[in-house]
N, C-alpha and C. Protein backbone atom coordinates (compact mmCIF):
# COMPACT_ATOMS: atom_id res chain seq x y z
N UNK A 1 -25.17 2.03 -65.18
CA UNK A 1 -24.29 3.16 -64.99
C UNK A 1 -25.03 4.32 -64.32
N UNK A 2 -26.29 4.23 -64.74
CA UNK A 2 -27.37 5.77 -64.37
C UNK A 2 -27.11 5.31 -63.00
N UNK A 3 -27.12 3.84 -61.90
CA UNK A 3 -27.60 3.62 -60.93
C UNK A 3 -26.34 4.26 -60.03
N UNK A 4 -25.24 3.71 -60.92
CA UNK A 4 -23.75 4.38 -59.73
C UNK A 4 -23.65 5.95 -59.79
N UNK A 5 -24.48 6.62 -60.74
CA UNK A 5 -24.29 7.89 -60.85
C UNK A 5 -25.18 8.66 -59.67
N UNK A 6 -26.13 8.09 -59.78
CA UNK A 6 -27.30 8.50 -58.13
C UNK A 6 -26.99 7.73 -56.94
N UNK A 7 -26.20 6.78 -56.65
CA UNK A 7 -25.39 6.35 -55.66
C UNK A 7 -24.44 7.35 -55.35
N UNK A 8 -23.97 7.32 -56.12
CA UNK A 8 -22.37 8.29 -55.85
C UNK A 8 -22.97 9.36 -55.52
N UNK A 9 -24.13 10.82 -55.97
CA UNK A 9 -24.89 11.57 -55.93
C UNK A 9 -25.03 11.11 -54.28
N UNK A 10 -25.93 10.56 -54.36
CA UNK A 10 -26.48 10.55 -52.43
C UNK A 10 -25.59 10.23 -51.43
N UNK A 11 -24.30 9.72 -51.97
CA UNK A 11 -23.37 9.49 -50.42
C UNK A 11 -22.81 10.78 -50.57
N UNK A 12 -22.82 11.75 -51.94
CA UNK A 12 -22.15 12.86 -51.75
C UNK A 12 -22.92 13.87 -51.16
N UNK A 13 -24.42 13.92 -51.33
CA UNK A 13 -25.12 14.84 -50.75
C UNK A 13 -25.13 14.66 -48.78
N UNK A 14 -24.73 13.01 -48.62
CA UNK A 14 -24.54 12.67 -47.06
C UNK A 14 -23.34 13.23 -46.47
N UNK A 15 -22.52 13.22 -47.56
CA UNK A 15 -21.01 14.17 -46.90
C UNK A 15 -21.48 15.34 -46.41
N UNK A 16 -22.22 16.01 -46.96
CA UNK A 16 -22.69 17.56 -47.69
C UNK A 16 -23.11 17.64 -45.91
N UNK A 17 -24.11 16.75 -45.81
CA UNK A 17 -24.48 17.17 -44.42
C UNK A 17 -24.56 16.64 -43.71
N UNK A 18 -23.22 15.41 -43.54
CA UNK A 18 -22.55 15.31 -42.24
C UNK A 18 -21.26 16.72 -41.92
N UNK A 19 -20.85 17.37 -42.92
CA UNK A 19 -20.43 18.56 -42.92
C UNK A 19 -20.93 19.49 -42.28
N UNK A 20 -22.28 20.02 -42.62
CA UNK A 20 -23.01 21.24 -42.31
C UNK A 20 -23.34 20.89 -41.18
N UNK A 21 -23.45 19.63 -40.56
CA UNK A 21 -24.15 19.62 -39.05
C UNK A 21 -23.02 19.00 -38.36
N UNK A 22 -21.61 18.81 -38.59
CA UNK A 22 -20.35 18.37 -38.08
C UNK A 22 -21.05 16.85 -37.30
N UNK A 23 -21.21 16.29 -38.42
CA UNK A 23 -21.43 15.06 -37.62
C UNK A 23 -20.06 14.36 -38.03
N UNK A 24 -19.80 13.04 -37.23
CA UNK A 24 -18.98 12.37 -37.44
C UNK A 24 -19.09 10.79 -37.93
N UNK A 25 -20.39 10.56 -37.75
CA UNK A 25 -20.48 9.26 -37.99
C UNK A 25 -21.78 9.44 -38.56
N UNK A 26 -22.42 8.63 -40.14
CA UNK A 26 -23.74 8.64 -40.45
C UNK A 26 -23.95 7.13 -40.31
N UNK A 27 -24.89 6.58 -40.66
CA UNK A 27 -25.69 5.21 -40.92
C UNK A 27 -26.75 5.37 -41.26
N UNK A 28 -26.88 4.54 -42.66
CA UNK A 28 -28.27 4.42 -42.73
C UNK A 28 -28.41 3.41 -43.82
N UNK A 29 -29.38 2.46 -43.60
CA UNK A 29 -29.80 1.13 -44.19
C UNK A 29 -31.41 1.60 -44.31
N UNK A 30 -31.40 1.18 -45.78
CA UNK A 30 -32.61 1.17 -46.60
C UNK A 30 -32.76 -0.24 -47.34
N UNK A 31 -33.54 -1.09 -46.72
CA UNK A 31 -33.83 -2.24 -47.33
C UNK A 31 -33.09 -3.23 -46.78
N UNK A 32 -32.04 -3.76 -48.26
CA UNK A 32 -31.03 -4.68 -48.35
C UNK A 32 -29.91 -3.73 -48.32
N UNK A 33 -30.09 -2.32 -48.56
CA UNK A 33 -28.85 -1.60 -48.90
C UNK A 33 -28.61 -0.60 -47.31
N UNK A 34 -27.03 -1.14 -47.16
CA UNK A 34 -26.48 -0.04 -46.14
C UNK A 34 -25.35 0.87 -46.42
N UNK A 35 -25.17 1.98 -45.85
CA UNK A 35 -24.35 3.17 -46.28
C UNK A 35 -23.69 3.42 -44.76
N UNK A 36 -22.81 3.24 -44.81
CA UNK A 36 -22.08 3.55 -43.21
C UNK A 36 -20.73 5.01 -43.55
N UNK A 37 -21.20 5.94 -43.38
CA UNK A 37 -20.10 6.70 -43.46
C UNK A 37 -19.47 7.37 -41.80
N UNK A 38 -18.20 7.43 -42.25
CA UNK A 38 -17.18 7.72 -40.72
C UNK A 38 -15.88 8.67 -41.29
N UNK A 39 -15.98 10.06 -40.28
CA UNK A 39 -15.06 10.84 -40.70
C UNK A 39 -14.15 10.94 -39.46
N UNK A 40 -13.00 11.70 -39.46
CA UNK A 40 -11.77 12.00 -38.58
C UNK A 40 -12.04 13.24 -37.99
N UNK A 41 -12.30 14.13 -37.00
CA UNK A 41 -12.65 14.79 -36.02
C UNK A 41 -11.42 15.72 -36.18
N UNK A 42 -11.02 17.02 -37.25
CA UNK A 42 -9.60 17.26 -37.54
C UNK A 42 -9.56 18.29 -36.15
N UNK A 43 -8.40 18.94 -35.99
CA UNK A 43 -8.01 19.36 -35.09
C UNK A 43 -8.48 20.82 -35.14
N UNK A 44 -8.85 21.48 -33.90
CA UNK A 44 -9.39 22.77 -33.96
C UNK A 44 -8.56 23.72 -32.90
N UNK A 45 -9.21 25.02 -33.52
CA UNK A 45 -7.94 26.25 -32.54
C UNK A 45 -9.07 26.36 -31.63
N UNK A 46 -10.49 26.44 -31.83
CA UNK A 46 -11.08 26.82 -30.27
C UNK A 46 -11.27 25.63 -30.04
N UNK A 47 -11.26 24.54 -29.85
CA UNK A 47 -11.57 23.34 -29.14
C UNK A 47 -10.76 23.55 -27.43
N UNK A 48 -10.83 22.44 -27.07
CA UNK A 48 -10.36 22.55 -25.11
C UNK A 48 -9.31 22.45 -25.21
N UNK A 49 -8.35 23.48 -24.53
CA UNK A 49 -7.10 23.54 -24.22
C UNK A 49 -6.63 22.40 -23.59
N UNK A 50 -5.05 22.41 -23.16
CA UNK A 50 -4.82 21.51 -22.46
C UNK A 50 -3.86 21.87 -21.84
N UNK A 51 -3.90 22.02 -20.67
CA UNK A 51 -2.79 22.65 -19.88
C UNK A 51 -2.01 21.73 -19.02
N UNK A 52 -0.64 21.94 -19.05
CA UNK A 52 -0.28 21.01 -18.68
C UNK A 52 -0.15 21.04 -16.73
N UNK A 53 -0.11 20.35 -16.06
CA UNK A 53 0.58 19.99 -14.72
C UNK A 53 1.98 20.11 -14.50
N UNK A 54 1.78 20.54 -13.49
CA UNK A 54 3.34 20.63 -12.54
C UNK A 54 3.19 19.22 -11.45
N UNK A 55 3.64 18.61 -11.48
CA UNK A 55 3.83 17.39 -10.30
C UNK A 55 4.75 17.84 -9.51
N UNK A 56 4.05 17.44 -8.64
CA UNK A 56 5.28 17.90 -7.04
C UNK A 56 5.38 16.28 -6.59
N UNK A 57 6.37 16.15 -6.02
CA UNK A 57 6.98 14.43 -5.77
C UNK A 57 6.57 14.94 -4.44
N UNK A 58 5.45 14.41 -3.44
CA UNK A 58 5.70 14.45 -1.89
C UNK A 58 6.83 14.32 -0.94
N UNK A 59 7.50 13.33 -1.96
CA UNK A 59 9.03 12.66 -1.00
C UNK A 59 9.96 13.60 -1.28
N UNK A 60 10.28 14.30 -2.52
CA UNK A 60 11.58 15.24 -2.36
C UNK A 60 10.84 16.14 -1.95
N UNK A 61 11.80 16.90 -0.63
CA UNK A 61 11.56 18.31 0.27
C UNK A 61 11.76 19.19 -1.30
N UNK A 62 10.96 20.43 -1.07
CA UNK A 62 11.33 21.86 -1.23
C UNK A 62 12.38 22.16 -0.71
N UNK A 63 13.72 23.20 -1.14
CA UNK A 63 13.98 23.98 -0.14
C UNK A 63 13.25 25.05 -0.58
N UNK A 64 12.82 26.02 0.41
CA UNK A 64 12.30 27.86 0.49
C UNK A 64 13.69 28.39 0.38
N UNK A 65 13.23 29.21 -0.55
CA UNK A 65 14.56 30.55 -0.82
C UNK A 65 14.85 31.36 0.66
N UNK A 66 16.09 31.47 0.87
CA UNK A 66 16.52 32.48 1.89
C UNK A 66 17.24 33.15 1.67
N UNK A 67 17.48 34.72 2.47
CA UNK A 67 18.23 35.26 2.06
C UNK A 67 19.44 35.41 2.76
N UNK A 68 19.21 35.15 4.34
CA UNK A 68 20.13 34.83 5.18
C UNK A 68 20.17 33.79 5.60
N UNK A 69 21.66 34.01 5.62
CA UNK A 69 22.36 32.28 5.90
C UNK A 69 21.87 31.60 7.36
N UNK A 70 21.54 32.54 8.20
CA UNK A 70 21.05 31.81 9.55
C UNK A 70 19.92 30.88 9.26
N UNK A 71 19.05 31.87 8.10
CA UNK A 71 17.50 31.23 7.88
C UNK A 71 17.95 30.19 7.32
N UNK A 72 18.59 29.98 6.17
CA UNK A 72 19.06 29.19 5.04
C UNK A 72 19.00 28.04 6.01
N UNK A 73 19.93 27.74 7.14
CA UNK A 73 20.58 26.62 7.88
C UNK A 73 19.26 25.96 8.61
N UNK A 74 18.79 26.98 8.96
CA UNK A 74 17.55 26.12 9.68
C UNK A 74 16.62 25.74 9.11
N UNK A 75 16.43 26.33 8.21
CA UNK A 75 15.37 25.84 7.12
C UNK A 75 15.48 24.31 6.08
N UNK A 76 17.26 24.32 5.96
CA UNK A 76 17.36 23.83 5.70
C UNK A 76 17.52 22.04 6.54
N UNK A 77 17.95 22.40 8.01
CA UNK A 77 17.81 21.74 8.98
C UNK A 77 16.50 21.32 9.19
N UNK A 78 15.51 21.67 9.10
CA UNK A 78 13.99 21.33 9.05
C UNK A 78 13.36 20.57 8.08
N UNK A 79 13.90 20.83 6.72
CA UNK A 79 13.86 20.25 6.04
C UNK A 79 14.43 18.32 5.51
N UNK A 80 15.90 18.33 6.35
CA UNK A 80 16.70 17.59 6.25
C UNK A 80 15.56 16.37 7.63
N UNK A 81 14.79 17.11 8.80
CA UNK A 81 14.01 16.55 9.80
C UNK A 81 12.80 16.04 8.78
N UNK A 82 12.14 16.29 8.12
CA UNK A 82 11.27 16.19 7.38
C UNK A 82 11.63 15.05 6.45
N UNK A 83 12.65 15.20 5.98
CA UNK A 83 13.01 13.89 4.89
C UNK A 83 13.04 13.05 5.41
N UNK A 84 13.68 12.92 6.80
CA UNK A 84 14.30 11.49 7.85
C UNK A 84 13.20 11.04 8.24
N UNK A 85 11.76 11.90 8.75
CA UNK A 85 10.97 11.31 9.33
C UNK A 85 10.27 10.59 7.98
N UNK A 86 9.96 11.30 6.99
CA UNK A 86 9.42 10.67 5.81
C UNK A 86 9.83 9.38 5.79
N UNK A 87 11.48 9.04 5.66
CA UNK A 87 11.88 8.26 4.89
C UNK A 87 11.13 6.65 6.23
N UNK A 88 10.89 6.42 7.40
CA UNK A 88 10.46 5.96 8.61
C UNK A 88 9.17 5.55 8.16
N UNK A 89 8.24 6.01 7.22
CA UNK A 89 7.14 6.54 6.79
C UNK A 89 7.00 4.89 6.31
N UNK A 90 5.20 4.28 6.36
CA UNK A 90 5.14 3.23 5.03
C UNK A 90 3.72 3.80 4.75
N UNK A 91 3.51 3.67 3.19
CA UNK A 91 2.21 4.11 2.47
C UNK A 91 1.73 2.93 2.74
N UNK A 92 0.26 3.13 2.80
CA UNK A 92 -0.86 2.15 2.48
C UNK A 92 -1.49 2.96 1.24
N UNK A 93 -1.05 1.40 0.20
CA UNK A 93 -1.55 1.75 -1.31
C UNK A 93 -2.66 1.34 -1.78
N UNK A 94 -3.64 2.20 -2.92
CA UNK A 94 -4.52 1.21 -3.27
C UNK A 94 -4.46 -0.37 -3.79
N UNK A 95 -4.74 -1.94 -3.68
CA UNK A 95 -4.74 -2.74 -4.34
C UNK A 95 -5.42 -2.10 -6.02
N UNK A 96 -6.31 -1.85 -5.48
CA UNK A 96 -7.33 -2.12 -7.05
C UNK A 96 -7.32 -0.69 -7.86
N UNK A 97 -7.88 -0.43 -9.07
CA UNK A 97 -8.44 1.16 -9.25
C UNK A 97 -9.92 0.73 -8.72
N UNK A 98 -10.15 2.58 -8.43
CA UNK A 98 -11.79 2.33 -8.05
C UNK A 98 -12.17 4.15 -7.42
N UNK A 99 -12.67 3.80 -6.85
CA UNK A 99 -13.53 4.90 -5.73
C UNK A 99 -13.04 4.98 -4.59
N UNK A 100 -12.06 5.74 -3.60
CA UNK A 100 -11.57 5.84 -2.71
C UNK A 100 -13.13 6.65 -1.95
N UNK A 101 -13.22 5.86 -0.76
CA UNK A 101 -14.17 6.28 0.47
C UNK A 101 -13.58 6.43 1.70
N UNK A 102 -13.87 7.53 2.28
CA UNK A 102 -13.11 7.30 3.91
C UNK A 102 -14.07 7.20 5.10
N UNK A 103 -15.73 6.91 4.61
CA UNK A 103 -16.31 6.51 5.43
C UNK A 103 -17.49 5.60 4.54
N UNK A 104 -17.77 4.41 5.08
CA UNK A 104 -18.48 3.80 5.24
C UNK A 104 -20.11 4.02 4.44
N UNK A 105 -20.98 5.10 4.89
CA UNK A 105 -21.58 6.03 4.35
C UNK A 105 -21.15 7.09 4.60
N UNK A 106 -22.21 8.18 3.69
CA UNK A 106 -22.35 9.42 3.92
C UNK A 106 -22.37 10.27 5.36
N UNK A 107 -23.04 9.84 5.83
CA UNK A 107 -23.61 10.11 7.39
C UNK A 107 -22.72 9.48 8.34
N UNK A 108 -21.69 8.68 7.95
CA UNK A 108 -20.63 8.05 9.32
C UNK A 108 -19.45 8.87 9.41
N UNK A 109 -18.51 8.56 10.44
CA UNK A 109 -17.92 9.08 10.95
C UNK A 109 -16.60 8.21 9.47
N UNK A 110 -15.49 8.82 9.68
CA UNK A 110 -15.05 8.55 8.66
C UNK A 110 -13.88 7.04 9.28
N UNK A 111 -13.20 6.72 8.49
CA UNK A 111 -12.58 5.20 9.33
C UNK A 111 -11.60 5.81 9.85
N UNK A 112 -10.70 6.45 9.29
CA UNK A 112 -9.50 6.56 10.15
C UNK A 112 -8.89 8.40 10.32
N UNK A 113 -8.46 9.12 10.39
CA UNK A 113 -8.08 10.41 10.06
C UNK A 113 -6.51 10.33 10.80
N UNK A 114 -6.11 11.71 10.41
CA UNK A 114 -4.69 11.90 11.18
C UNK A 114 -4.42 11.69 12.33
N UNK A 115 -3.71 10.64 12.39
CA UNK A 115 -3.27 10.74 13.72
C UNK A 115 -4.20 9.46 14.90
N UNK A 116 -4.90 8.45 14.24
CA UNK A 116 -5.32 7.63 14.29
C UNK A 116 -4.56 6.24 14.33
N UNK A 117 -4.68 5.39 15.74
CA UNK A 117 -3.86 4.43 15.83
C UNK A 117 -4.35 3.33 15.26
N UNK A 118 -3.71 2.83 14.16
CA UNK A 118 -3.87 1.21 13.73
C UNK A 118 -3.37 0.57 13.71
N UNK A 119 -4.21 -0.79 13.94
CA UNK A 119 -3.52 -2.24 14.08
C UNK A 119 -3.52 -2.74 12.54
N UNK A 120 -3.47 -4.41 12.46
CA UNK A 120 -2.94 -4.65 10.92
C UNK A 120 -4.12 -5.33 10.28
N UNK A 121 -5.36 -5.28 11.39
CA UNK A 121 -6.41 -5.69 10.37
C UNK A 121 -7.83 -4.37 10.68
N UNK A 122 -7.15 -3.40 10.87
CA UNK A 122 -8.41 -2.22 10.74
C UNK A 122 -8.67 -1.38 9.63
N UNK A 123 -10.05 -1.75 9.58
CA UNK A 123 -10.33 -1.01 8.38
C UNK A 123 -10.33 0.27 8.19
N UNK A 124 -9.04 0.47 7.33
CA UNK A 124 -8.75 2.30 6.76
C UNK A 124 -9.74 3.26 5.79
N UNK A 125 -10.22 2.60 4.57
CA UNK A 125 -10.75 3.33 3.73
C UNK A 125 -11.70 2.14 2.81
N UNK A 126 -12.67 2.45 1.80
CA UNK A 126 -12.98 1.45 0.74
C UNK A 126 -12.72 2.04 -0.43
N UNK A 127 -12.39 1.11 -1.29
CA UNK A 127 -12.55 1.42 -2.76
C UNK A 127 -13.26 0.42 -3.47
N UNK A 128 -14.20 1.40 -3.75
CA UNK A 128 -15.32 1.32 -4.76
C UNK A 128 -14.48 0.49 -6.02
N UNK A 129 -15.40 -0.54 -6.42
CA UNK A 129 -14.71 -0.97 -7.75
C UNK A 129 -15.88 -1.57 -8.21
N UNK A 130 -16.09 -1.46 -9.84
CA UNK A 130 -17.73 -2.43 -10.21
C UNK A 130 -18.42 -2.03 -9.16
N UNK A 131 -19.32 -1.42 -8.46
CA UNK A 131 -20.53 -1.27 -7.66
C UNK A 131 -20.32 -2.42 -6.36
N UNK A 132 -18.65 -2.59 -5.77
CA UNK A 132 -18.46 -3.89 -5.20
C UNK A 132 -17.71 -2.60 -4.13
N UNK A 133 -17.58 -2.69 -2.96
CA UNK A 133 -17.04 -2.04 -2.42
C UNK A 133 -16.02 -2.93 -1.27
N UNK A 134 -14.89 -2.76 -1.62
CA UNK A 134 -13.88 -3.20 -0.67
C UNK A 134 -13.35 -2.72 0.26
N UNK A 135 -13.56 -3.09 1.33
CA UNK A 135 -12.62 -3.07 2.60
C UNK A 135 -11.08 -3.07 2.65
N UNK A 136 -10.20 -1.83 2.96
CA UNK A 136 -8.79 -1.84 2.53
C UNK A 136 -8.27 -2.40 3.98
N UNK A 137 -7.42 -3.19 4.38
CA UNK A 137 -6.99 -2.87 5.95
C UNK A 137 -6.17 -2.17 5.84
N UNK A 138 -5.29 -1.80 6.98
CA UNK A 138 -4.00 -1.52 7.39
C UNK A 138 -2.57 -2.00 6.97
N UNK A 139 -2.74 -3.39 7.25
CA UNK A 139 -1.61 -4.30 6.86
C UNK A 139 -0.35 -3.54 8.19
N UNK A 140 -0.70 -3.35 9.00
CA UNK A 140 0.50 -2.25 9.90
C UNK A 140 -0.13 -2.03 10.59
N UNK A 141 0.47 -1.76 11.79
CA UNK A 141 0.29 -1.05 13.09
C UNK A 141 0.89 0.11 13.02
N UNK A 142 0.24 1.16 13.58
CA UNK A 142 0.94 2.47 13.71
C UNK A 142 -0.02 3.54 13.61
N UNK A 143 0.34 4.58 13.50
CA UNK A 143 -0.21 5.68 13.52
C UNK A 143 -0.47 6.98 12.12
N UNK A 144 -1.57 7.05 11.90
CA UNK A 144 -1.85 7.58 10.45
C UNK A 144 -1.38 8.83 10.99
N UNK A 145 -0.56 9.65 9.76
CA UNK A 145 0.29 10.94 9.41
C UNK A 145 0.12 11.60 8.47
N UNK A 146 -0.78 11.02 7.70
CA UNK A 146 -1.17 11.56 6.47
C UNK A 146 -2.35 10.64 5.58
N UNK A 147 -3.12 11.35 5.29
CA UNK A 147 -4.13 10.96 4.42
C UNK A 147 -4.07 12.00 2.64
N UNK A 148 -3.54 10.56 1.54
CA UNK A 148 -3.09 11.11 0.53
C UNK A 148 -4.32 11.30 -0.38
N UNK A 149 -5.79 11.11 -0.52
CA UNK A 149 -6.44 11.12 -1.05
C UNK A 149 -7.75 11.67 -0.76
N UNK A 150 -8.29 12.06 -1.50
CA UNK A 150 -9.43 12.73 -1.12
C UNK A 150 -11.10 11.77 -1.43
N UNK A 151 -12.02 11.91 -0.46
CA UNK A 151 -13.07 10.99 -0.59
C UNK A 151 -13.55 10.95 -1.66
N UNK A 152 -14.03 10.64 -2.43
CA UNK A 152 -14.95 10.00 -3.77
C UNK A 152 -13.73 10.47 -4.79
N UNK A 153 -12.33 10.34 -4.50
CA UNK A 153 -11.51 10.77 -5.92
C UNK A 153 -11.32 9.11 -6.42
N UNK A 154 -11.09 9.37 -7.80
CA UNK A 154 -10.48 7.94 -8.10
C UNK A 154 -9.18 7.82 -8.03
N UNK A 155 -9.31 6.65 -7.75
CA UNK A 155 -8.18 6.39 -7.62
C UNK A 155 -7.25 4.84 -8.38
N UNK A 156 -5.87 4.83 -8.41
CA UNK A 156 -5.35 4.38 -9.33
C UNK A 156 -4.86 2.84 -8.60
N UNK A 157 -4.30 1.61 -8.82
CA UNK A 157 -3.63 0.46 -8.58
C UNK A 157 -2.32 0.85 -8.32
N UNK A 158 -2.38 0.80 -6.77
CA UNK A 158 -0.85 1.17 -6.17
C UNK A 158 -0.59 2.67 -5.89
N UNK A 159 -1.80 3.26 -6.24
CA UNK A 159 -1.61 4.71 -5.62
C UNK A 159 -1.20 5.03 -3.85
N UNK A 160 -0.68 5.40 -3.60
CA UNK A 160 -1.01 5.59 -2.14
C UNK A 160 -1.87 6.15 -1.57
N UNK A 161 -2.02 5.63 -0.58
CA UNK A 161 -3.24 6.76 -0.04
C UNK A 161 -3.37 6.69 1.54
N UNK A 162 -2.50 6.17 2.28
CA UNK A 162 -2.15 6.82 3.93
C UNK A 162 -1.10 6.61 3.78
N UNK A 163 -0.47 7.37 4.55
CA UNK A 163 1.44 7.40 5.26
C UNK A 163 1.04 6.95 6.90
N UNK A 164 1.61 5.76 7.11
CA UNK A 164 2.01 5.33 8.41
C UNK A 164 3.22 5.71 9.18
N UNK A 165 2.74 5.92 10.33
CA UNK A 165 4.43 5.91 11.21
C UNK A 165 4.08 4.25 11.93
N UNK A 166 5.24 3.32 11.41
CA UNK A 166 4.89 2.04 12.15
C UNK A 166 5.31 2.34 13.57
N UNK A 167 4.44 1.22 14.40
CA UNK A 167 5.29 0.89 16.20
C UNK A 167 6.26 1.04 15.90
């Protein structure tokens, strides 16, 4: 009985100061004997905020506020040009997640930029995946209009990441 009483004693003195030093996880094996203690991380008021995002959909236009109706019409006419050409539009998506690259190395010229004509087996961008770096093609002919990603961002499976205008 004396023995569970100084057992119980030392995992309580281990609470004591996994407390005082906010640890979360102890271990410790003495001998034949192990003691594994694991606590829950409770929730805190200064810990990291989290703010949320606004997502903007690329494909639905804005309209801009106007105050006159002349502006209103054309703006809105510009807008209505903007959707049509969009909709003409095909993404080249990531296959894999990984590491989006738009050049080759550091020091090269990058593969493709705006406004760059491709055929359906030129190489657009790589993504990095496992320390394996893949070659994305085109899959299309046409002309790059947009580049959706930025170099070394990651990137997701099926993200997009060029807008084509096909032939």
């Amino acid at each position: 009985m004396a023995q569970k009483d100084s057992d119980l004693k030392k995992i309580k003195e281990l609470i004591k100061i996994m407390n005082e030093n906010d640890l979360l996880e102890v271990e410790i094996q003495h001998g034949d004997d192990k003691v594994s203690l694991k606590r829950f991380e409770p929730q805190r008021a200064e810990g990291p905020s989290v703010t949320p995002l606004q997502v903007i959909n690329p494909n639905v236009p804005v309209q801009p506020a106007a105050s006159d109706n002349s502006k209103s019409s054309s703006a809105s006419d510009e807008v209505k040009k903007t959707a049509a050409e969009q909709e003409d539009l095909v993404e080249i998506k990531s296959p894999l997640v990984g590491t989006f690259y738009t050049q080759p190395s550091p020091d090269s010229d990058s593969y493709v930029e705006v406004g760059t004509h491709v055929d359906i087996q030129r190489v657009v961008c790589i993504v990095e995946a496992m320390k394996v770096m893949n070659e994305i093609q085109a899959e299309i002919s046409g002309t790059i209009v947009a580049v959706l990603a930025e170099n070394g961002q990651a990137v997701e499976y099926g993200q997009p990441l060029f807008r084509v205008k096909p032939d």
